[in-house]
Protein backbone atom coordinates (compact mmCIF):
# COMPACT_ATOMS: atom_id res chain seq x y z
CA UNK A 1 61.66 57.94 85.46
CA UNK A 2 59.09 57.09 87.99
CA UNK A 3 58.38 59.42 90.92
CA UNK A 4 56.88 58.24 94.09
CA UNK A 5 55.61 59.80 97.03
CA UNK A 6 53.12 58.71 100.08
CA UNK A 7 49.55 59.31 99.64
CA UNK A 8 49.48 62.05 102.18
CA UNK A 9 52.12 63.52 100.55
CA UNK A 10 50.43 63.17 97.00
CA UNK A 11 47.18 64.82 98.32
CA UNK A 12 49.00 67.82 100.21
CA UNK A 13 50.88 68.45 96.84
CA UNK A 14 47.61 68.81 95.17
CA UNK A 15 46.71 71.87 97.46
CA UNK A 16 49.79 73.58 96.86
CA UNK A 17 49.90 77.17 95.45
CA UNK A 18 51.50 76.50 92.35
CA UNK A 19 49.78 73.44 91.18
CA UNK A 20 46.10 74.92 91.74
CA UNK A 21 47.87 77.92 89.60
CA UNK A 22 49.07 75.85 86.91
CA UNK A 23 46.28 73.07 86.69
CA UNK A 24 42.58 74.18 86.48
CA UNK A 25 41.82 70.91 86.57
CA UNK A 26 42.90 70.77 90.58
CA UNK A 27 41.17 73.85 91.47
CA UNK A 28 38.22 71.73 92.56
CA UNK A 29 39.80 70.18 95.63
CA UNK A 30 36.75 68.06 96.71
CA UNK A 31 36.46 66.94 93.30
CA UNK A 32 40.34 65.96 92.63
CA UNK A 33 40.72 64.46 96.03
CA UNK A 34 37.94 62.29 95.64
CA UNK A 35 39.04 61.56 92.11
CA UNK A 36 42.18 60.64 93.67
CA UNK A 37 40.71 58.06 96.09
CA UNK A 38 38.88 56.49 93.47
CA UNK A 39 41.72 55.86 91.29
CA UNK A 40 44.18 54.60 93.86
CA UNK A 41 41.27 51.36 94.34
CA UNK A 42 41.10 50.70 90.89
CA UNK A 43 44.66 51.72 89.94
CA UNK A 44 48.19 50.80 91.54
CA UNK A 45 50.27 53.79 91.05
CA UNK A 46 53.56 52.52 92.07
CA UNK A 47 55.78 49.41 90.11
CA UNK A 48 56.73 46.64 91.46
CA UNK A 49 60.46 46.16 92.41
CA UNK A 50 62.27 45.01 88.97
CA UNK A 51 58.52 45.41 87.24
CA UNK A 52 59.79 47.89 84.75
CA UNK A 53 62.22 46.23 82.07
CA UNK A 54 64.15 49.77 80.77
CA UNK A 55 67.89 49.81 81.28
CA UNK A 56 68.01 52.85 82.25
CA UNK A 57 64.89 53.44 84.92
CA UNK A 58 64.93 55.68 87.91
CA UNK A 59 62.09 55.02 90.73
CA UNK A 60 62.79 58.28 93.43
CA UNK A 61 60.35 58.11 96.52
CA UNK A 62 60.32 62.24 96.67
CA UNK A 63 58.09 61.97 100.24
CA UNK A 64 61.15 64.16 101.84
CA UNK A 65 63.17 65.53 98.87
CA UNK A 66 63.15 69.01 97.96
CA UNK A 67 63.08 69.58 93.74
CA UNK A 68 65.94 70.39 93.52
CA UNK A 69 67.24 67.44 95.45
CA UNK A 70 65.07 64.94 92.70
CA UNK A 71 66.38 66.98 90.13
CA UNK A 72 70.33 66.85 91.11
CA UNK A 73 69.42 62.49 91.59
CA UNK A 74 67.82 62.48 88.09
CA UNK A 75 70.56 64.24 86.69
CA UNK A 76 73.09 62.15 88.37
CA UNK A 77 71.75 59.03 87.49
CA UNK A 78 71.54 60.05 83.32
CA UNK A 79 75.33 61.45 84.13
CA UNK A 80 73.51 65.10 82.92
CA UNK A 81 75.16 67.98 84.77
C-alpha cells in the first residue's frame, strides 16, 4: 500500500489539526517543514511505475480523495468490505 499525494498537499496535511494533535513530533512546523524539504533532495518518496514487485500493491495518489474515499479503494482492491 503506497499513498501518494503532491508536495503541497503533503505540507498542508502536516498543519492540520489532528496531526499536530496526534504527532508531537510536527508541532514544530518550521522545523518539520524544513525537515521535509531536506528529505525530498536526498530521498524520492514516490516508486517508480512497476518498481515495487508485490502481487498485491496498491499506489493511491490521495491529492483529492477524502479518507474515506482511500479507505473504500483500499478495501476494494483487498476485496475487504
Amino acid at each position: 500500500m503506497e499513498l501518494v499525494t503532491d508536495d503541497g498537499t503533503r505540507f498542508e496535511r502536516n498543519k492540520t489539526e489532528l496531526r499536530l494533535k496526534e504527532k508531537a513530533s510536527k508541532r514544530d512546523i518550521e522545523t518539520t517543514e524544513k525537515r521535509m524539504e531536506e528529505e525530498k533532495t536526498r530521498y524520492r518518496m514516490v516508486s517508480h511505475p512497476g518498481e515495487v514487485p508485490y502481487e498485491h500493491y496498491l499506489k493511491i495518489d490521495n491529492t483529492h480523495l477524502s479518507p474515506d474515499e482511500v479507505a473504500g479503494k483500499i478495501c476494494d482492491y483487498f476485496r475487504f468490505k
